[in-house]
Structure formats: structure tokens, C-alpha cells
Protein backbone atom coordinates (compact mmCIF):
# COMPACT_ATOMS: atom_id res chain seq x y z
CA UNK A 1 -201.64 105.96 90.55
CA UNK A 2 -202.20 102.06 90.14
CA UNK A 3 -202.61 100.43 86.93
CA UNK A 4 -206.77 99.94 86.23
CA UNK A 5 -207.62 96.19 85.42
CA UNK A 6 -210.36 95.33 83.32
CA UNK A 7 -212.37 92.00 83.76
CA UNK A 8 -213.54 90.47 80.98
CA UNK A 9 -214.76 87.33 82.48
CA UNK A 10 -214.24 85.04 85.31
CA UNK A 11 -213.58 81.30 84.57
CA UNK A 12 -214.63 78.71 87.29
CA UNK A 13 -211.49 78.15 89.84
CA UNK A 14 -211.27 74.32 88.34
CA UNK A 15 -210.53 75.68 84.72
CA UNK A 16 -207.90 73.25 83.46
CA UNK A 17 -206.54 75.83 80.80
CA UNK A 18 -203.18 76.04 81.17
CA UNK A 19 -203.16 79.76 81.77
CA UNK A 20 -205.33 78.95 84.67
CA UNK A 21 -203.37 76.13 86.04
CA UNK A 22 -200.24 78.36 85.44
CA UNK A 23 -201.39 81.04 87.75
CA UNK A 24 -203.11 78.28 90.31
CA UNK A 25 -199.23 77.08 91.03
CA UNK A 26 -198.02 81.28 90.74
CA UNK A 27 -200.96 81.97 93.97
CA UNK A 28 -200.16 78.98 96.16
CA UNK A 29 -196.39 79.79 95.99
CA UNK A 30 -197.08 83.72 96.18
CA UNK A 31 -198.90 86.20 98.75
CA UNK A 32 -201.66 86.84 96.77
CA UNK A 33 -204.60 85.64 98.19
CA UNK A 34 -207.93 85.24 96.14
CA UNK A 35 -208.97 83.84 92.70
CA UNK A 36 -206.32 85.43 90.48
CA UNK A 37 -208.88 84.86 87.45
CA UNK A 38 -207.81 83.65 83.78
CA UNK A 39 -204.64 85.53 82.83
CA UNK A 40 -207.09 86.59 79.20
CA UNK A 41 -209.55 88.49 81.76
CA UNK A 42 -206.70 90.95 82.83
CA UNK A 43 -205.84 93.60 80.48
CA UNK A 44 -203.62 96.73 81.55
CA UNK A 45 -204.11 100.34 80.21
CA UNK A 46 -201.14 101.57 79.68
CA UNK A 47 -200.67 105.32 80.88
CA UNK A 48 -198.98 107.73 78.40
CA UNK A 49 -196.14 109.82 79.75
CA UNK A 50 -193.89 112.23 77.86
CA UNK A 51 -190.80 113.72 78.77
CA UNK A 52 -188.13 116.48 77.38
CA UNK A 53 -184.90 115.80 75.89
CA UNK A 54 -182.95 112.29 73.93
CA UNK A 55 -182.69 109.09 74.21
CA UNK A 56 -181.15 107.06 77.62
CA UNK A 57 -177.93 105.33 76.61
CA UNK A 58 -176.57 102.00 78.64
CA UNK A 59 -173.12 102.46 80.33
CA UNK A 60 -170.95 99.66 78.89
CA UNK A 61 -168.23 97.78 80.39
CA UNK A 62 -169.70 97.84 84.11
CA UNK A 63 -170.16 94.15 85.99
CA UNK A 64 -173.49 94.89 87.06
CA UNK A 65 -175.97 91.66 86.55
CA UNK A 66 -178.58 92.00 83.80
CA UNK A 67 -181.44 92.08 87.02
CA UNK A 68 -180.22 95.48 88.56
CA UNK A 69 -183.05 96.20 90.63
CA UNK A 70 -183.04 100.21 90.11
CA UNK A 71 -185.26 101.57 87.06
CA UNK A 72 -184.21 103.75 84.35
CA UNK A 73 -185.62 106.84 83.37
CA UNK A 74 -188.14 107.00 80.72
CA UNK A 75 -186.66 108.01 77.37
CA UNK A 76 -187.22 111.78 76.82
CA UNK A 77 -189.88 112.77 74.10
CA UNK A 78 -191.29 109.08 73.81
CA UNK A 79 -194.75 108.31 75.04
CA UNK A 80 -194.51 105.49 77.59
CA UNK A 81 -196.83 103.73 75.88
CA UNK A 82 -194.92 102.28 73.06
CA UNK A 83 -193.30 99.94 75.35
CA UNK A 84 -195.71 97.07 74.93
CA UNK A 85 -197.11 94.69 77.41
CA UNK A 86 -195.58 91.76 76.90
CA UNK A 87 -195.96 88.72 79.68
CA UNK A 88 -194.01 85.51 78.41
CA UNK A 89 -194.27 82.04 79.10
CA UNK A 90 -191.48 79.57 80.78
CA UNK A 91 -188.49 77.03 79.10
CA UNK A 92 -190.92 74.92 77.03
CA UNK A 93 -189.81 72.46 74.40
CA UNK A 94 -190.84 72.96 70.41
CA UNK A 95 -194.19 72.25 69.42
CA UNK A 96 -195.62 70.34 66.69
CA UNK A 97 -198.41 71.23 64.35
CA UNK A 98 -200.89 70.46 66.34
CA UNK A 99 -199.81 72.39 69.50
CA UNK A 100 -198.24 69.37 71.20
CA UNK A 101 -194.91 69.59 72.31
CA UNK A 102 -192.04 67.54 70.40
CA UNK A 103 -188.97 65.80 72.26
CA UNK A 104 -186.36 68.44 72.47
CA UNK A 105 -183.59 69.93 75.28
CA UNK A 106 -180.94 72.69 75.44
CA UNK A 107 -177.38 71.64 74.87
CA UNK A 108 -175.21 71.27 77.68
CA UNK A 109 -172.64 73.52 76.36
CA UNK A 110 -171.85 75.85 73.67
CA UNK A 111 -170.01 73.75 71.81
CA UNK A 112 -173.84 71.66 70.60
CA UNK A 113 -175.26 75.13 70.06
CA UNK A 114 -176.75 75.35 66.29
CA UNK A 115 -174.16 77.77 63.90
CA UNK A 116 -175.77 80.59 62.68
CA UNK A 117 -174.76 83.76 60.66
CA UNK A 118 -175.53 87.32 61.37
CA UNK A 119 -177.52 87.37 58.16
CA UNK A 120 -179.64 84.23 58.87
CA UNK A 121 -180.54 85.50 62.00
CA UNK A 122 -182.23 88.85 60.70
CA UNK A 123 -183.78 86.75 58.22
CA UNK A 124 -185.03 84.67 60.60
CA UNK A 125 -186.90 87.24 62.31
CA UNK A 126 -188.47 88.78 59.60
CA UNK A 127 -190.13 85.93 58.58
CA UNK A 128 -192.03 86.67 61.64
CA UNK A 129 -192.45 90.56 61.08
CA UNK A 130 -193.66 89.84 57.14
CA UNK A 131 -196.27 87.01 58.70
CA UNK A 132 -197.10 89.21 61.25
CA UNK A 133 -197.24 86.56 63.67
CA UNK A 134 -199.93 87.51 66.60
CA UNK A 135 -198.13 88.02 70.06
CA UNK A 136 -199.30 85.05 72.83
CA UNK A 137 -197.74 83.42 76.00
CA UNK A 138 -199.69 80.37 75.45
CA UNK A 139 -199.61 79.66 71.26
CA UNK A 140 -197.32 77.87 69.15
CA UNK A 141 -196.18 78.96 65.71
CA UNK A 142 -195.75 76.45 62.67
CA UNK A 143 -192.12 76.44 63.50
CA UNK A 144 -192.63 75.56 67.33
CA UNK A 145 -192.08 78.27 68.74
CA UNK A 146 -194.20 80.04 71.59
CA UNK A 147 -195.40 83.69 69.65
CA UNK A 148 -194.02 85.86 72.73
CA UNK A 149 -190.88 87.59 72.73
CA UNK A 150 -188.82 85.00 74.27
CA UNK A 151 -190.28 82.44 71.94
CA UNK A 152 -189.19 85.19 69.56
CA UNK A 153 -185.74 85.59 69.76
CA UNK A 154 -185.51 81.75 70.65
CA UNK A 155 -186.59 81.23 66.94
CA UNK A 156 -184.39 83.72 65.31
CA UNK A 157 -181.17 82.63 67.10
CA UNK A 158 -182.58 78.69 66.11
CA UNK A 159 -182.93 77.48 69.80
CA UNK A 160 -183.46 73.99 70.11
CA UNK A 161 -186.31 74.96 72.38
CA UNK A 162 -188.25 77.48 73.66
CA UNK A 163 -186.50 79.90 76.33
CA UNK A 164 -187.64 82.53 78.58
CA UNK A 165 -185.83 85.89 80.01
CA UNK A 166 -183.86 83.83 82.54
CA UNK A 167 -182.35 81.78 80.82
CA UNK A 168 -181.54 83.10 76.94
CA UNK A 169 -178.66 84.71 78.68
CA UNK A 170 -177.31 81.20 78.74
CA UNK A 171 -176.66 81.04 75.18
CA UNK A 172 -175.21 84.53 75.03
CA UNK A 173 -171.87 86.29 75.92
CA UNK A 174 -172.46 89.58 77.71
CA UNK A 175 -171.29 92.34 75.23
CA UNK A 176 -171.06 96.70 75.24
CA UNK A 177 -173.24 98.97 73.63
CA UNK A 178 -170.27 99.47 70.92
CA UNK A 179 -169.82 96.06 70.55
CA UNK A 180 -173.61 95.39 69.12
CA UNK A 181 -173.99 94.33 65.58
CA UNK A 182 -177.30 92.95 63.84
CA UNK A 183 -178.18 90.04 65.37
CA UNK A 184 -177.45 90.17 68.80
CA UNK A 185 -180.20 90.52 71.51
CA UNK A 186 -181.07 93.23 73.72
CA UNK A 187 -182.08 91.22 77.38
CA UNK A 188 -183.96 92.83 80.46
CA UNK A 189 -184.75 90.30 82.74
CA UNK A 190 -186.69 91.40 85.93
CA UNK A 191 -186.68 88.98 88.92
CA UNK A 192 -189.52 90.62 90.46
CA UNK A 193 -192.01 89.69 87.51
CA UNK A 194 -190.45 87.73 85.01
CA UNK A 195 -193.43 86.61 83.63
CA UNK A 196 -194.82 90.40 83.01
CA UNK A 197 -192.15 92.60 83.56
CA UNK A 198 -189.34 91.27 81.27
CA UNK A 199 -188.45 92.00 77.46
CA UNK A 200 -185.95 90.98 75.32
CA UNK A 201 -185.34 92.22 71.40
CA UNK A 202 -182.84 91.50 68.28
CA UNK A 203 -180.90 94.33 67.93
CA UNK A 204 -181.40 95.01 63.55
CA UNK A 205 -178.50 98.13 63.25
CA UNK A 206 -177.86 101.33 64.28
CA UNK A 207 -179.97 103.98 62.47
CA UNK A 208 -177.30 106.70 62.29
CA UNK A 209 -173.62 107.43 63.82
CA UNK A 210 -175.45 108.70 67.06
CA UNK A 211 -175.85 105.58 68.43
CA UNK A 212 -179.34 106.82 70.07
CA UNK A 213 -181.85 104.87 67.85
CA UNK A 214 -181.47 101.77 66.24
CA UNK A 215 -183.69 98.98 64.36
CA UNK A 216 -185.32 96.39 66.64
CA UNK A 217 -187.05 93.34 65.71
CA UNK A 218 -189.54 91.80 68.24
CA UNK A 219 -192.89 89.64 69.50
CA UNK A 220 -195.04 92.43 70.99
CA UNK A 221 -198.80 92.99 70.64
CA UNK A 222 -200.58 92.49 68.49
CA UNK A 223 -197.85 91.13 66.49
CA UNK A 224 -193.94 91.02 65.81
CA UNK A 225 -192.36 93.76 64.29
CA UNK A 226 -189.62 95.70 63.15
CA UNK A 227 -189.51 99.25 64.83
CA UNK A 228 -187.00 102.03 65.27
CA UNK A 229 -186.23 102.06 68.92
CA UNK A 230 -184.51 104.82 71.52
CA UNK A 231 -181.82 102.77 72.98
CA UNK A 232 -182.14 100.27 75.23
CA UNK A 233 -185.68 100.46 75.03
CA UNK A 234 -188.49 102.72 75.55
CA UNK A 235 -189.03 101.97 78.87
CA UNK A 236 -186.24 100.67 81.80
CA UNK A 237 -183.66 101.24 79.50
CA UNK A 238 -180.81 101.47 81.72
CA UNK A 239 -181.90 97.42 82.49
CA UNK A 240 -181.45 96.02 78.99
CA UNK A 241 -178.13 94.21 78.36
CA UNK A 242 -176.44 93.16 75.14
CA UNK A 243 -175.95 89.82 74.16
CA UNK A 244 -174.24 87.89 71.25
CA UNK A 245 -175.24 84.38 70.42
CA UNK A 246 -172.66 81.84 71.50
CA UNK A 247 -173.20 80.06 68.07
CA UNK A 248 -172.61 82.48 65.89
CA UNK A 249 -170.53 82.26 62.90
CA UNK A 250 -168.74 84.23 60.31
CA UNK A 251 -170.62 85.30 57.35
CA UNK A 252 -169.90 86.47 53.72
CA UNK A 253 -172.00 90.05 52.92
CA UNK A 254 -170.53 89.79 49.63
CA UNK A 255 -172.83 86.26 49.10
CA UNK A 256 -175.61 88.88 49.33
CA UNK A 257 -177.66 89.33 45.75
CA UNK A 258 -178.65 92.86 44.69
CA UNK A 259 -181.47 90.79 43.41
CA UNK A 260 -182.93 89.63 46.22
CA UNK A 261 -185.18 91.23 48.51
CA UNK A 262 -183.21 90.54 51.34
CA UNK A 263 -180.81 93.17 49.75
CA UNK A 264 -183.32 95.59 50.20
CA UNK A 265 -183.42 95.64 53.85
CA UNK A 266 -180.84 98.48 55.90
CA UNK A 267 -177.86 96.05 56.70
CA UNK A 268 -176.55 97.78 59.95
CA UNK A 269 -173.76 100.37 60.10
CA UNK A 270 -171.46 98.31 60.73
CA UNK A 271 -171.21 97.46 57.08
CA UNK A 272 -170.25 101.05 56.48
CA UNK A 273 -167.79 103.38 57.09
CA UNK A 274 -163.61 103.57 57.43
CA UNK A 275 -162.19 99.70 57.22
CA UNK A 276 -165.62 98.61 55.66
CA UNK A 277 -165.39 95.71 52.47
CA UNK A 278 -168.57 94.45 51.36
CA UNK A 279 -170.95 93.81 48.50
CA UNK A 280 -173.64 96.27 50.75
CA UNK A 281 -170.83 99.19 49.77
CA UNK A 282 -170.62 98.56 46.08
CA UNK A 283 -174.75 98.69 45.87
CA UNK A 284 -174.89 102.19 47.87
CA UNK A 285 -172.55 103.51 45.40
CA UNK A 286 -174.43 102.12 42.72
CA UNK A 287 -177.48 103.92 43.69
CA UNK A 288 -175.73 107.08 44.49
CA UNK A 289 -174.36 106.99 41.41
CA UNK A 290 -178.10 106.79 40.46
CA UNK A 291 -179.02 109.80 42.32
CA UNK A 292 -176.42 111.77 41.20
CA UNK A 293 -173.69 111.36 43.13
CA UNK A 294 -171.57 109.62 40.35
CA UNK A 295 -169.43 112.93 40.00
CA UNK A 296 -167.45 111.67 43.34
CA UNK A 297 -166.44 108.57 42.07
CA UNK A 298 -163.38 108.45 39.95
CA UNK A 299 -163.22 104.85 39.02
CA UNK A 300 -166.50 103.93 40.01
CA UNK A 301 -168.69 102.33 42.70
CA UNK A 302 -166.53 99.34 44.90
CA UNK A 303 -166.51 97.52 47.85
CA UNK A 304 -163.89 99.11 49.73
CA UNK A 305 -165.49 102.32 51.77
CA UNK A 306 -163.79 104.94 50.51
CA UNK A 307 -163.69 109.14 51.21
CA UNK A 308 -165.44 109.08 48.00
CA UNK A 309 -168.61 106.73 49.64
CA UNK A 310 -168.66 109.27 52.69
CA UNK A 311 -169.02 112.88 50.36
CA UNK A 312 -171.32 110.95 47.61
CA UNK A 313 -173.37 110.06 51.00
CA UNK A 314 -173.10 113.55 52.62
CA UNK A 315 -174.68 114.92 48.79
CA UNK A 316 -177.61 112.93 49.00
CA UNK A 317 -178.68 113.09 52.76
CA UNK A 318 -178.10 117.12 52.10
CA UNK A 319 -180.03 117.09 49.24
CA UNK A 320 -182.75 115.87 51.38
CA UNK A 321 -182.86 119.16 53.83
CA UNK A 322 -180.68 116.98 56.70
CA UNK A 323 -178.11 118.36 58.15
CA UNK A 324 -176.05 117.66 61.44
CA UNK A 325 -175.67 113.99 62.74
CA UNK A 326 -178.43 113.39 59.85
CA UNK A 327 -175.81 114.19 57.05
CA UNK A 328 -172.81 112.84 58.38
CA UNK A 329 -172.39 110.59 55.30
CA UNK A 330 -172.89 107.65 56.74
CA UNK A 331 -175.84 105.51 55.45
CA UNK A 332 -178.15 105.06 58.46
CA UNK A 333 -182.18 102.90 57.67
CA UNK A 334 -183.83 106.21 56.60
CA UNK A 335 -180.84 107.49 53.89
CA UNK A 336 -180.70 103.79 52.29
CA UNK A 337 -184.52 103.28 52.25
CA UNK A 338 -184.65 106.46 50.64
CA UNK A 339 -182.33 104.72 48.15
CA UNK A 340 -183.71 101.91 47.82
CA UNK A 341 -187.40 102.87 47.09
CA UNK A 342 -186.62 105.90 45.52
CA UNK A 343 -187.60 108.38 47.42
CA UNK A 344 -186.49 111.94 47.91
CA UNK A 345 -184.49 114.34 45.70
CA UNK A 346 -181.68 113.48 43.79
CA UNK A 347 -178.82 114.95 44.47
CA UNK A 348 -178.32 118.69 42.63
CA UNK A 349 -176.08 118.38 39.62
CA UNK A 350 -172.71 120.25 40.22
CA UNK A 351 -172.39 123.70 37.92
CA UNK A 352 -169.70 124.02 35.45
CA UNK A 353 -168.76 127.28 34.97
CA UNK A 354 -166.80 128.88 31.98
CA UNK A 355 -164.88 131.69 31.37
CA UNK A 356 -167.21 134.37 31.46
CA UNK A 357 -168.44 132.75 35.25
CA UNK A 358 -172.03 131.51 33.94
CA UNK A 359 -173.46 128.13 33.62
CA UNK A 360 -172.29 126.02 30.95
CA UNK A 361 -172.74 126.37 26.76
CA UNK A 362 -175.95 124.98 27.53
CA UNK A 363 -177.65 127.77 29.84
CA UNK A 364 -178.31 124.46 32.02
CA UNK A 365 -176.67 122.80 35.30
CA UNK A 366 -173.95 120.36 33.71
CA UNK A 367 -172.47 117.91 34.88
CA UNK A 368 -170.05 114.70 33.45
CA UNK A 369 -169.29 117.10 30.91
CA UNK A 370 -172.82 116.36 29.26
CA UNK A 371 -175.98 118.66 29.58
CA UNK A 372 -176.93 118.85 32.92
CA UNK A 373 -179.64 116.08 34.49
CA UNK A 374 -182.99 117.68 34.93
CA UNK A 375 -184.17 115.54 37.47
CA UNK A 376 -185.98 112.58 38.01
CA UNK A 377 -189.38 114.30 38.27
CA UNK A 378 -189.27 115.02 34.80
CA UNK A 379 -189.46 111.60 33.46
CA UNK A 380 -192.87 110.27 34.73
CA UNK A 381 -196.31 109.74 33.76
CA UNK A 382 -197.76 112.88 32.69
CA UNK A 383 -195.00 114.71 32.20
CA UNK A 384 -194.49 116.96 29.25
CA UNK A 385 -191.75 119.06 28.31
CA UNK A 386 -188.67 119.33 26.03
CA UNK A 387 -186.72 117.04 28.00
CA UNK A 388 -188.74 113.86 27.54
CA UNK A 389 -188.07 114.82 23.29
CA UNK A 390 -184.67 114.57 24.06
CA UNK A 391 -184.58 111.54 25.92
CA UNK A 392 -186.12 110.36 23.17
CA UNK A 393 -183.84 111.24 20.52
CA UNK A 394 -181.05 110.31 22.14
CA UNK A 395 -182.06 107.02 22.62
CA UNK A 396 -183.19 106.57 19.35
CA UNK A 397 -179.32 107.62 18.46
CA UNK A 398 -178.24 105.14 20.60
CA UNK A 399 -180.15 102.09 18.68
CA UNK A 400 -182.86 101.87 21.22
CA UNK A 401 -186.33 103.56 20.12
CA UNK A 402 -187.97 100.61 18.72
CA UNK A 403 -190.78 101.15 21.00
CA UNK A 404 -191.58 104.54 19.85
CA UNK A 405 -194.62 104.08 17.03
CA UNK A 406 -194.48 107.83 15.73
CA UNK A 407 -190.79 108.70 17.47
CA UNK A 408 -190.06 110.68 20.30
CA UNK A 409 -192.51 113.69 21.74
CA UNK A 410 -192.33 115.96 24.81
CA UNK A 411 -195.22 113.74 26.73
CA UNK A 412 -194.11 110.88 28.49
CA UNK A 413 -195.34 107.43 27.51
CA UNK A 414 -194.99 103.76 28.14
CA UNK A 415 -193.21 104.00 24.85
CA UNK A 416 -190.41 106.06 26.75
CA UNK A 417 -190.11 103.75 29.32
CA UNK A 418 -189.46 100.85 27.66
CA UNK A 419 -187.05 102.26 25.75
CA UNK A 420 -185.45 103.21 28.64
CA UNK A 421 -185.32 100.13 30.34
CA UNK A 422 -184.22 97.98 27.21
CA UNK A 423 -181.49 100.54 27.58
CA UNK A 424 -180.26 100.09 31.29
CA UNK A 425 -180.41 96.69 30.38
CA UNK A 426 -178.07 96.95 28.19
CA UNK A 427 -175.74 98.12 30.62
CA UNK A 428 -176.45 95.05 32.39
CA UNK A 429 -178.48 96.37 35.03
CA UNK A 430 -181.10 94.84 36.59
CA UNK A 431 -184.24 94.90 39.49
CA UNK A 432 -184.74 99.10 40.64
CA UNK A 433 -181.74 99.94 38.20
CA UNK A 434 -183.74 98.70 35.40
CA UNK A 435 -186.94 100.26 35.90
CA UNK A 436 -187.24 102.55 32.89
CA UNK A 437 -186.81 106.11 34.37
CA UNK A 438 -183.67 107.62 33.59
CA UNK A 439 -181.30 108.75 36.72
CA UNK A 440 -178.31 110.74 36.35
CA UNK A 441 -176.17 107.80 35.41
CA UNK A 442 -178.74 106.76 32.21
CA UNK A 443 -178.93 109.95 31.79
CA UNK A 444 -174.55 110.34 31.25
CA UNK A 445 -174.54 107.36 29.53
CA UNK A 446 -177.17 108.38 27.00
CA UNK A 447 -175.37 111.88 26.47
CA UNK A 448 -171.85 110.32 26.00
């Protein structure tokens, strides 16, 4: 069944748009015969298909050329039509403020290509996704760069002008599927209809040790975004190749503030696991330790990835109902958004049982050798029970109840959590690990 087209209008054949004189030059070189129309007055409708099973994975290491000519099958379970539409315009240079184009070429070799880190290109492209930058063949962003997918990934690997699909492979070296990291691109190029048929994305990370969905940013309609994606893509994924920027350089994740909202975002998973050193490790066990998880650290959170990272991992995905490839105790996107926003449950304190095989002297869940944690969900607005009393108290032992206008009660007020958060400050934490609910680790602290 053919694709319906819509007509929206009908320009006169003279119209010196430059969609129109675009397509003008595509009919007198093509077979089509026929006003072609304004490329705005053609709109496709997309036909949903669904299939049965996971996700279609690139062979690697083969010397076929990024335009094979045969098509993939659709990924299984993923309506076809979250692969957008996305035509893209030719090699154009930068353009100025006022949509005119500014002197500019491609080097010659890669030797002239702008440096760029790993980091600054994911940060590049999410100043698109947060500006939510409308998708168009034909329109210019304040940077200079054309707002299609091309123009996309031309701005995020700093281009010194705007490419197409044939020819950002230029500025890439062909890589595997196990050789992607964040930053790289993800190129389909299709020689048939390049102008309608091609894609191209920056590959953002793995989203978990299967290697079957990871985080892509791209310039689709209506705008760019950041999306998990089945791997290569939803659609012709057996036609996307990897690519890694010629330009790119080495840099530090340990020059990465926990402050900073960059922080915030899923690094990849390449910044995890066996032979891993990096500031990104350090935070997850921080915020494990926050969760509960603390009990599987001996001498606390570090950089190094240690056995300890992987179980304290494994505790708080399991805590959160996953199970298989989902709590494998690696940190894909989901498990450190979860720890980063605070979502989910913490994870269960561990039991210590006595001689008589019952909980401890308590009657409660201990842990760290101090009265068990009773959960996060207990410290909130509107809460009321014993435990908020005793928060209370002990942070009043502690020095830090100056908040508290008649002292500590069993019904949580802004009292309690400023108390609390002059506390964790005094720890010298700061941003989410300051925010005046106690976890686990405030929680330990305040009890030893």
C-alpha cells in the first residue's frame, strides 16, 4: 500500500522559495514528470506496524559500505511510527542571525578538524533538546546551523559547516557496535533518497548491559530530542553505521561537578563497570549509600569500580521489583535517574539477628549497628508517627534543633527539615544530598 500525500496548497511553478527552486533542479535531473509542488504541501502519514520479539542488532566488523541497499527488519514490538520523517537539506555553510549564510568551508583534512571531548559533545546536543529546537530542512538556528538532523549532529560535533548524510562520514572513522561510546554518531545514508530517506543520531549510552537500547539524541519532528532507542534505529536498522568523530579528544570525567546539572544526566556505561575510574563512580556510591546500600561499602564510596559498586547496585535495582538483565548491577539511564531524582524504594535494610534468631534489641530491621532505617516515606509532609519524634530528638542531641519552636513531635514540619538539612550540611554535603529528608546514611550518622 503506497504512502497517502496530503496537499496543502499549490504554489505557482515560478515560486523562488528555495524549497521550490530546490525541487525545480531535483525534477529536471529526475524522471518525475509534473509540478512536484512546494516541498511544505507534502506531508506523509506514517503507517503503524508492530511486530513480536527484541530489538535488531548491527553485525560489527563486516566491510559492507554504510549505503547497503537491502532493508532491515522492523524492530520487534516497536510501532513503525516512531521513526520520524525527517528530509534534510545539502552541505551548506553557517548562517548568521539573520538567515544569511557566513564565509565558512570544511577542512581539508583531519588534522584542521575542531578538538572536542566526549563530554562537550553531549552537551552540545542538549542544548538543542532543552531549547527544543523545531525540526526544518530550510531554517537556521542562532548558532548557524540548519535545524534537521544533519544540521544536528553537525552542531554537536562543532562542524565548521553544515553537512548532510553523505558526507558527515567524512569526519568520522567507521567503528563496531562495541566500540560506541557517548558521542559518536549513528549514520544511515540512503543513495536512493538522501534527501528523505536518510537519518543520522548521537549515540548518548547504552541503557543497560544488553546492548539492545540505548540513549539517542537527535533533530526529528517537531523538535530535537533525547529518546531511548532499539538499536540501530527503529526503522532500517541493519543500515545505520557507527561513527567516531575524527577530532575527538581525551577528556577528564573526574572535572565533572556533582553540582552541576550536567552531573545529573546518565553518563553512558562505559563509565561503569570492571576497569572503570571516575568521579561518575564515586557519586553512584554516594547515592547508594543514600538509599541504603552503604552496608556494602567498607571504606566508603570511591572512584575505582569495585565488587562492592556492582552488589550495592544489584540491592537497589532489586529493591525496585527488576530482576534479570534489569538487575545486573550495572547502572543503566533508568537505575541512575531513579537515583538521581529520587525515585523508587530504598533499598531494604539488612536484619541483624541475635541469639535467640529474631530481629535485633530493637524489635526493628537494623542495620550499621544502629536502629534500623524506616524508610524514606516516613519523613515527608504529612507524615506522623513516632519516627519523625525521634528524628527529632536525635538531632536535637546532636546540636542541631534550633529550628524546632516547641521541640520535636511525631508530625513532620518545615521545622524538621531544616534541621535536617543544616545537618547534612554539616557533613559537607551539598545539592540532592542536602535536601532535608533523612536517607539511610543521615539516618547512621544521626544514630552513631
Amino acid at each position: 500500500m503506497g504512502t497517502p500525500v496530503f496537499e496543502e496548497f499549490d504554489p505557482a511553478s515560478d515560486c523562488e522559495c528555495p524549497g521550490c527552486v530546490y525541487w525545480r533542479r531535483v525534477v529536471a535531473r529526475s524522471r518525475v514528470q509534473g509540478n512536484v509542488g512546494h516541498p511544505a504541501a507534502r506531508r506523509g502519514v506514517v503507517l503503524v506496524a508492530t511486530a513480536a520479539a527484541a530489538g535488531t542488532a548491527l553485525g560489527v566488523g563486516h566491510a559492507v559500505p554504510a549505503v547497503a541497499a537491502v532493508h532491515g527488519p522492523a524492530v520487534p514490538g516497536v510501532p513503525a511510527d516512531d521513526g520520524p520523517d525527517t528530509p534534510q537539506g545539502r552541505q551548506a555553510p553557517l548562517h548568521g542571525p539573520a538567515g544569511q549564510a557566513t564565509p565558512a568551508g570544511p577542512p581539508s583534512d583531519a588534522t584542521r578538524l575542531p578538538s572536542i571531548t566526549r563530554t562537550e559533545i553531549i552537551n552540545r546536543a542538549r542544548t538543542w533538546v532543552a531549547a527544543q529546537v523545531p525540526y526544518s530542512m530550510t531554517s537556521y538556528w542562532s548558532d548557524g546551523y540548519r535545524q534537521d538532523c544533519s544540521g544536528f549532529v553537525s552542531m554537536a560535533w562543532n562542524l565548521g559547516q553544515n553537512e548532510w548524510t553523505g558526507s558527515l562520514d567524512k569526519y568520522g572513522v567507521r567503528i563496531s557496535k562495541d566500540e560506541l561510546q557517548p558521542g559518536d554518531m549513528l549514520l544511515f545514508h540512503n543513495p536512493a533518497d538522501p534527501q528523505n530517506g536518510s537519518h543520522v543520531v548521537i549515540f548518548g549510552g547504552w541503557t543497560d548491559s544488553t546492548r539492545a537500547y540505548y540513549v539517542a539524541y537527535e533533530s526529528t519532528r517537531p523538535h530535537a530530542r533525547r529518546q531511548v532507542t532499539p538499536y540501530a534505529y527503529w526503522k532500517n536498522s541493519s543500515r545505520y553505521v557507527p561513527y567516531r568523530y575524527k577530532g575527538l579528544v581525551a577528556g577528564s570525567a573526574g572535572a565533572v561537578s556533582e553540582e552541576s546539572g550536567a552531573a545529573d544526566e546518565y553518563p553512558g556505561a562505559v563509565y561503569f563497570g570492571p576497569g572503570a575510574n571516575n568521579a561518575y563512580v564515586t557519586r553512584l556510591g554516594r547515592m547508594l549509600a543514600e538509599r541504603g546500600a552503604s552496608r556494602f561499602y567498607t571504606t566508603g564510596p570511591g572512584p575505582v569500580w569495585t565488587e562492592a559498586d556492582r552488589r550495592a547496585t544489584r540491592a537497589f535495582q532489586e529493591a525496585q521489583g527488576w530482576s534479570g538483565s534489569a538487575a545486573d548491577g550495572l547502572p543503566g539511564p533508568t537505575t541512575w535517574e531513579y537515583l538521581v531524582e529520587g525515585l523508587g524504594q530504598d533499598v531494604p535494610a539488612a536484619e541483624r539477628v541475635g541469639a535467640t534468631g529474631s530481629p535485633g534489641a530493637s524489635g526493628r530491621s537494623a542495620s550499621y549497628g544502629v536502629p534500623g532505617y524506616p524508610g524514606r516515606g516516613l519523613f515527608r509532609p504529612g507524615a506522623d508517627n513516632p519516627y519523625v519524634t525521634e528524628l527529632g530528638q536525635r538531632l536535637v542531641k546532636k546540636g542541631f534543633g534550633k529550628y524546632y519552636a516547641v521541640g520535636p513531635g511525631p508530625r513532620w514540619t518545615e521545622a524538621d527539615r531544616r534541621n535536617v538539612e543544616a545537618f547534612q550540611r554539616a557533613q559537607g554535603w551539598r545539592g540532592g544530598a542536602a535536601d532535608g529528608y533523612p536517607g539511610p546514611e543521615t539516618w547512621r550518622r544521626l544514630n552513631s
